[in-house]
N, C-alpha and C. Protein backbone atom coordinates (compact mmCIF):
# COMPACT_ATOMS: atom_id res chain seq x y z
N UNK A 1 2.07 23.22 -7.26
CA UNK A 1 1.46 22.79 -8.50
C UNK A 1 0.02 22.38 -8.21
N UNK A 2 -1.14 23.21 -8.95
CA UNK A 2 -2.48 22.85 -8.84
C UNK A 2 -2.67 21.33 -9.57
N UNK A 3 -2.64 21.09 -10.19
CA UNK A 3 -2.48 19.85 -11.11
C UNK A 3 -1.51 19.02 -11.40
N UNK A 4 -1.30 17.26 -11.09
CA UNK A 4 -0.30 16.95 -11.27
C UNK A 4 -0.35 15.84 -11.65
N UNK A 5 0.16 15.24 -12.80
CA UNK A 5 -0.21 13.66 -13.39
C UNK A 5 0.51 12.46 -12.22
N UNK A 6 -1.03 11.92 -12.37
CA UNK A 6 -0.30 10.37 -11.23
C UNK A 6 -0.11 9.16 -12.17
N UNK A 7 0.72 8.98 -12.68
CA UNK A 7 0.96 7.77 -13.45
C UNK A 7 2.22 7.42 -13.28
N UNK A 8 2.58 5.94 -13.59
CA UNK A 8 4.32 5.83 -13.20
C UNK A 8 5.07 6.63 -14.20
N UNK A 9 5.05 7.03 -14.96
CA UNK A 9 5.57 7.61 -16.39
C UNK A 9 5.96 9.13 -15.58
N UNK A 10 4.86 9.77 -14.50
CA UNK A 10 5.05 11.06 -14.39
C UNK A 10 6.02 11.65 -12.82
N UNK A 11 6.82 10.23 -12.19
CA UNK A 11 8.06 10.21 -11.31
C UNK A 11 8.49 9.31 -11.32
N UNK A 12 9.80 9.10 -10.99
CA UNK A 12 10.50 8.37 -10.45
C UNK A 12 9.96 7.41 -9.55
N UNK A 13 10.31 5.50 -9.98
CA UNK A 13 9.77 5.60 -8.70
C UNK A 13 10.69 5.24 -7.78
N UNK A 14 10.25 4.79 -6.61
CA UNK A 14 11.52 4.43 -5.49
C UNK A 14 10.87 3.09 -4.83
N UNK A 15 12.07 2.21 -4.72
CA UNK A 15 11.63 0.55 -4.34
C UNK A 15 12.31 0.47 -2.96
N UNK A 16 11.55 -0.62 -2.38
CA UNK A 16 12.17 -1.13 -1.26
C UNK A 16 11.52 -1.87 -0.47
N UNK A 17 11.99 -2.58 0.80
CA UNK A 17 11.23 -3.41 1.11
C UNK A 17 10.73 -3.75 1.93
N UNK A 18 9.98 -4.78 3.32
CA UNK A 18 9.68 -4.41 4.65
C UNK A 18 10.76 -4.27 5.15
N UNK A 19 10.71 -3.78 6.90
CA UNK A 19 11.91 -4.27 7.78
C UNK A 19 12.07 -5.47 7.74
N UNK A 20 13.26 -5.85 8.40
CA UNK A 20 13.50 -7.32 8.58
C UNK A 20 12.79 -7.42 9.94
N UNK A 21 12.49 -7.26 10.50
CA UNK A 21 11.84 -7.49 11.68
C UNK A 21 10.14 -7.25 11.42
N UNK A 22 9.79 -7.02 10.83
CA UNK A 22 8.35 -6.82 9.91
C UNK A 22 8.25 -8.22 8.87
N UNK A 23 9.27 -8.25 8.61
CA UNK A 23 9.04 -9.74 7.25
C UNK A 23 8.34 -10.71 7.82
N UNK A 24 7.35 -11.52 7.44
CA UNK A 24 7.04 -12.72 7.63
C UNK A 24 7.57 -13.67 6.85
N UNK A 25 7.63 -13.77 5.56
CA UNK A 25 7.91 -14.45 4.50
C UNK A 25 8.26 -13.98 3.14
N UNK A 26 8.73 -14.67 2.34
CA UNK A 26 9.06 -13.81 1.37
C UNK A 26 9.88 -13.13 1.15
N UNK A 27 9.95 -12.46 -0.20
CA UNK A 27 11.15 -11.60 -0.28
C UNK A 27 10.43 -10.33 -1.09
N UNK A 28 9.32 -10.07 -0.38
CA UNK A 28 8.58 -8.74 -1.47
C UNK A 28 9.45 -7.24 -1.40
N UNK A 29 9.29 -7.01 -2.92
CA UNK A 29 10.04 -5.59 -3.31
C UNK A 29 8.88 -5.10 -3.73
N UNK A 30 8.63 -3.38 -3.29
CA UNK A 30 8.00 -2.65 -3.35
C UNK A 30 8.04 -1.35 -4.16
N UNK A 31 7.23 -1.25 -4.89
CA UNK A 31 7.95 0.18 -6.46
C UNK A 31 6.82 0.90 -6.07
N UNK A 32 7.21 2.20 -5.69
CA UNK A 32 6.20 3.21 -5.10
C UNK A 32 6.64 4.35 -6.17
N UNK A 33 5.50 4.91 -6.98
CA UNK A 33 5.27 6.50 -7.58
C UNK A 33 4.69 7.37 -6.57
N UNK A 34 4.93 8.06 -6.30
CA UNK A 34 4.29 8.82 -4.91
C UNK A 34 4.41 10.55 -5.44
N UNK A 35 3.46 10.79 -5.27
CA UNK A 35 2.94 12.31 -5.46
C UNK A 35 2.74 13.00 -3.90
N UNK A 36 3.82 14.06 -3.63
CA UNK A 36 3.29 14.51 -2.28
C UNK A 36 3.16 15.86 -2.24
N UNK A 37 2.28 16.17 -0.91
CA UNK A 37 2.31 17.71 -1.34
C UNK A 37 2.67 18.50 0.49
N UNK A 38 3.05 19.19 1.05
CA UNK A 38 3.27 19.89 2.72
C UNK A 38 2.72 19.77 3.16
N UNK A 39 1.14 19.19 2.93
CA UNK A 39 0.04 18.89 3.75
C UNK A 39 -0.17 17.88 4.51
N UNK A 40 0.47 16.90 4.30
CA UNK A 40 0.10 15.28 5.06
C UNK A 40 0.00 15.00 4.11
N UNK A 41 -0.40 14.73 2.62
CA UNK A 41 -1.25 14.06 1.93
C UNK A 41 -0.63 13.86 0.91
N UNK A 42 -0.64 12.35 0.41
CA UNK A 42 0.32 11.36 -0.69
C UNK A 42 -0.84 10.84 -1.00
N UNK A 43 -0.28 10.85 -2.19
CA UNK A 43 -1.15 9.66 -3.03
C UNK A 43 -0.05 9.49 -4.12
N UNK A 44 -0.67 7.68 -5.01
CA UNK A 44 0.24 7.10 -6.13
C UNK A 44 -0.14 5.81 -6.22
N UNK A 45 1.34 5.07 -6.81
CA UNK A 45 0.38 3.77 -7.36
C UNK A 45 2.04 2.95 -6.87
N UNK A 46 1.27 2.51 -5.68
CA UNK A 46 2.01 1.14 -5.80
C UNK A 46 2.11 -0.16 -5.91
N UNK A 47 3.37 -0.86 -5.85
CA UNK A 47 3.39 -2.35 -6.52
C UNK A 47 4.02 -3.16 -5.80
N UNK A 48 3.68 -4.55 -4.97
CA UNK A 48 4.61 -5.34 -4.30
C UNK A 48 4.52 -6.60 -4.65
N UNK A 49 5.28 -7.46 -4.61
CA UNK A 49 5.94 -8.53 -5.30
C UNK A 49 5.59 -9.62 -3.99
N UNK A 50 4.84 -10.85 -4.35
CA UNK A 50 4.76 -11.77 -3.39
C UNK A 50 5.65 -11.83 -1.78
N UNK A 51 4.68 -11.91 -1.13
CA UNK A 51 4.82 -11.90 0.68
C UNK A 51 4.66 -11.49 1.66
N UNK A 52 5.00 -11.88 2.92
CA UNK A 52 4.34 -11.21 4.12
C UNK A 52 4.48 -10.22 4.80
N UNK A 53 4.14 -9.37 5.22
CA UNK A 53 4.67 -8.69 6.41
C UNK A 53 3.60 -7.90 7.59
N UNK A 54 4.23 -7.67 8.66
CA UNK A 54 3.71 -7.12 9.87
C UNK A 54 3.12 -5.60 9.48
N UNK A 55 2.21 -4.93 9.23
CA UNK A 55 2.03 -3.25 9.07
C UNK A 55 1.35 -2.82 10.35
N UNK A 56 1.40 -1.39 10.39
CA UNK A 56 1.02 -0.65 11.54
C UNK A 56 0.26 0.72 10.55
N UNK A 57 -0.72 1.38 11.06
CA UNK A 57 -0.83 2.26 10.30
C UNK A 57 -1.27 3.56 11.52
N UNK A 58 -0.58 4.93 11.35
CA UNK A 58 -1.02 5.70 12.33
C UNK A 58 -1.80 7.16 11.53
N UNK A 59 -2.16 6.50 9.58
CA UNK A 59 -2.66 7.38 8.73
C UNK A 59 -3.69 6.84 8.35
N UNK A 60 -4.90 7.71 7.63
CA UNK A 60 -5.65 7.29 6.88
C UNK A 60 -5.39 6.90 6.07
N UNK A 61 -5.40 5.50 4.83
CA UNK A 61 -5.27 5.15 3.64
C UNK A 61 -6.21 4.41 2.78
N UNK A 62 -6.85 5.29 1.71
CA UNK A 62 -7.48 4.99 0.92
C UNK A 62 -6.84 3.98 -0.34
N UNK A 63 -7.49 2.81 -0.84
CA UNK A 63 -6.78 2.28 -1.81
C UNK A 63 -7.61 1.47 -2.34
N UNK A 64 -7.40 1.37 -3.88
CA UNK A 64 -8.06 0.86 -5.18
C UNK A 64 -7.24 -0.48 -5.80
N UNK A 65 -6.94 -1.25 -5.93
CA UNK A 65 -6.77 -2.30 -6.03
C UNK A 65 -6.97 -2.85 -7.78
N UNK A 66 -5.86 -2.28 -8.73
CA UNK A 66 -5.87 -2.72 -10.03
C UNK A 66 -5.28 -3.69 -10.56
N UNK A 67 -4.49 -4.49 -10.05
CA UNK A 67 -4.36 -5.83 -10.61
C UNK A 67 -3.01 -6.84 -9.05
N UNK A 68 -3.62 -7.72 -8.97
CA UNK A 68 -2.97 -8.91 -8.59
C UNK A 68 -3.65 -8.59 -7.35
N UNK A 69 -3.63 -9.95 -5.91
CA UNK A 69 -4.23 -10.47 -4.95
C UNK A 69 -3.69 -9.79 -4.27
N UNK A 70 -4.15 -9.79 -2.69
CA UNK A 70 -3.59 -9.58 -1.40
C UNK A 70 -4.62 -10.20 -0.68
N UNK A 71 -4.19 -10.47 0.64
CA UNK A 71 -4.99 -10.30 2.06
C UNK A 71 -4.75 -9.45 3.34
N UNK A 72 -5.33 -8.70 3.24
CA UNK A 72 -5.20 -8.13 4.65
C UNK A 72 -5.55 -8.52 6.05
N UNK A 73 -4.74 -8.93 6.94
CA UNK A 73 -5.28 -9.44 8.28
C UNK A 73 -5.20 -8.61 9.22
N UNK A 74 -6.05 -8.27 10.17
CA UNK A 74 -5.96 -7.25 11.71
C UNK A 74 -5.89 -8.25 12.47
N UNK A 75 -5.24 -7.41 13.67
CA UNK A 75 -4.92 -8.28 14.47
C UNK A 75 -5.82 -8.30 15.73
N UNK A 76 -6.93 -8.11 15.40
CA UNK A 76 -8.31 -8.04 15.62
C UNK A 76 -9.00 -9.06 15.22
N UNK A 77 -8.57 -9.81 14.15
CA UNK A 77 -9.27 -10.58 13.58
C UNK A 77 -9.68 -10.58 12.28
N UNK A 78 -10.40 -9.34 11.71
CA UNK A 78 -10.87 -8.75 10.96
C UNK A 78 -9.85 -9.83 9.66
N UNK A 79 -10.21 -9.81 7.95
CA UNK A 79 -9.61 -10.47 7.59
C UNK A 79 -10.15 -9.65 5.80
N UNK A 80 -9.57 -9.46 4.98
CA UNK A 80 -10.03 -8.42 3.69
C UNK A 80 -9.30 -9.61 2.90
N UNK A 81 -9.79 -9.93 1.83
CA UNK A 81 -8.97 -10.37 0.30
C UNK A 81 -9.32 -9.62 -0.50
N UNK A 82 -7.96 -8.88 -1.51
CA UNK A 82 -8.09 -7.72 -2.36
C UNK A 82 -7.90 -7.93 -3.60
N UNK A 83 -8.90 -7.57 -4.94
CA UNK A 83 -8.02 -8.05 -6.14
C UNK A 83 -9.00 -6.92 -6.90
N UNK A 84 -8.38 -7.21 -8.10
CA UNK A 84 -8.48 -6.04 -9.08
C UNK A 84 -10.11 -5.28 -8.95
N UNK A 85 -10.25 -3.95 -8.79
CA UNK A 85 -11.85 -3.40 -8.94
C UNK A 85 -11.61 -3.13 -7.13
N UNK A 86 -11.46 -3.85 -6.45
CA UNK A 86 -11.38 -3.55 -4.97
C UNK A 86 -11.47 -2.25 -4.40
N UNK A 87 -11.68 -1.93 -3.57
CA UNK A 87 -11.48 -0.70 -2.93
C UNK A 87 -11.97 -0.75 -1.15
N UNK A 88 -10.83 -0.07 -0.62
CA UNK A 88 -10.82 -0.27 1.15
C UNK A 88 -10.00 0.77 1.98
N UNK A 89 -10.57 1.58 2.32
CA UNK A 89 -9.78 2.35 3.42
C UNK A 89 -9.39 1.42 4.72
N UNK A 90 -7.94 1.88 5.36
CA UNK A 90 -7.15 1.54 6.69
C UNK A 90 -7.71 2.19 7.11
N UNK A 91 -7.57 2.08 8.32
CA UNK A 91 -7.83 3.60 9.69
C UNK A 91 -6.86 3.90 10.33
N UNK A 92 -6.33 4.94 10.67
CA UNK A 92 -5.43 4.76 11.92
C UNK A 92 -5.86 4.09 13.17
N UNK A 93 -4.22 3.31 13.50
CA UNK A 93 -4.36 2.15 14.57
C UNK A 93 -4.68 1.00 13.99
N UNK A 94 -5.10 0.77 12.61
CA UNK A 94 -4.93 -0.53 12.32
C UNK A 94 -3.71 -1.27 12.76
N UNK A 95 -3.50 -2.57 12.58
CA UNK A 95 -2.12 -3.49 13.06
C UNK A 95 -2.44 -4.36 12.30
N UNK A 96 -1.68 -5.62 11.88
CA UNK A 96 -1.92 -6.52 11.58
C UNK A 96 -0.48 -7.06 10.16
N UNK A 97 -0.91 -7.55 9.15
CA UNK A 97 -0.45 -8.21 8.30
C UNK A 97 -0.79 -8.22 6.70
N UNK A 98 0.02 -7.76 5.89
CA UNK A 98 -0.44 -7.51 4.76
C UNK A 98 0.24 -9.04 3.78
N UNK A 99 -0.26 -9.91 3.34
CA UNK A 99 0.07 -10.95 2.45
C UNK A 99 -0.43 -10.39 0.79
N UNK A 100 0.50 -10.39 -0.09
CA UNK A 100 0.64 -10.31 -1.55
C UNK A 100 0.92 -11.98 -2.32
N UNK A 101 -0.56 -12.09 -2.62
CA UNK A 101 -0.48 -13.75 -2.67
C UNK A 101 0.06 -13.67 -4.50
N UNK A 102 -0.05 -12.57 -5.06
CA UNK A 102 -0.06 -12.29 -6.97
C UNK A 102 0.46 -10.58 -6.80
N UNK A 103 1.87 -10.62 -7.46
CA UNK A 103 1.81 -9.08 -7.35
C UNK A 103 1.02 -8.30 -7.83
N UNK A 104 0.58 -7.52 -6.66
CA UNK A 104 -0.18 -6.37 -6.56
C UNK A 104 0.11 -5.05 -7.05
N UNK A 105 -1.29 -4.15 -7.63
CA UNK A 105 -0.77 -3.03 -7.72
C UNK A 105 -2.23 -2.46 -7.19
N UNK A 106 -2.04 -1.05 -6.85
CA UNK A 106 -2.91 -0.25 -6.28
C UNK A 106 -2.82 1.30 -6.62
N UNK A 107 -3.75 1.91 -6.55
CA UNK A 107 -3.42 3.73 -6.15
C UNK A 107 -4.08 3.93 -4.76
N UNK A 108 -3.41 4.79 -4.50
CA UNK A 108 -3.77 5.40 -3.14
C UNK A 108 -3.55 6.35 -2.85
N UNK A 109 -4.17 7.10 -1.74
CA UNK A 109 -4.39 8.53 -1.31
C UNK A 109 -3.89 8.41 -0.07
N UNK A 110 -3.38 8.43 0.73
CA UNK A 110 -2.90 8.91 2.52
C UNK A 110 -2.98 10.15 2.80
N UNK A 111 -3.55 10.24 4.16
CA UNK A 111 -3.38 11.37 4.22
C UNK A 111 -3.31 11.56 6.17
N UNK A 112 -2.07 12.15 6.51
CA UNK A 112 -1.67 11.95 7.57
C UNK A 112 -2.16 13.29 8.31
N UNK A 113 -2.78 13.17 9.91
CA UNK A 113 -3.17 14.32 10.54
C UNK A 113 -2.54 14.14 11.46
């Protein structure tokens, strides 16, 4: 398909939540619309519900930030607070900690090489 609507209306979405060994706190549930295509490359709009957890990233991820807080921490140091209008690419090899202080929602693009 050359063209394909990204809105929650236009899939299913699918929820779920960190590992338990990833959790810091919290009990965040995660509602992902995800558009994919054989290439590496997803994009959609997701949503997580107050709390912590450990992330790793070994993809590029682009993301826009349309309503509610986060912070992103590396474990580098590095330190992002995200809220609506936002916008921030990951890199691969990031590490660190994603906190959802106001559920969040976002779109995003990944795209795995």
């Amino acid at each position: 398909m050359l063209l394909q609507a990204l809105t929650p209306a236009a899939t299913d979405p699918e929820t779920s939540r960190p590992d338990p060994e990833k959790l810091i706190s919290g009990d965040p549930i995660h509602t992902t619309w995800n558009v994919e295509d054989d290439r590496g490359l997803y994009c959609g709009i997701w949503q997580s519900t107050p709390g912590a957890w450990r992330c790793s990233y070994d993809e590029w991820e682009y993301c826009r930030i349309l309503s509610g807080r986060a912070v992103i921490t590396g474990d580098d140091g590095s330190r992002l607070e995200v809220g609506p209008g936002d916008s921030f690419i990951l890199r691969p090899g990031f590490t660190g900690r994603w906190e959802v202080l106001e559920t969040i929602r976002k779109d995003y693009v990944i795209l795995f090489r």
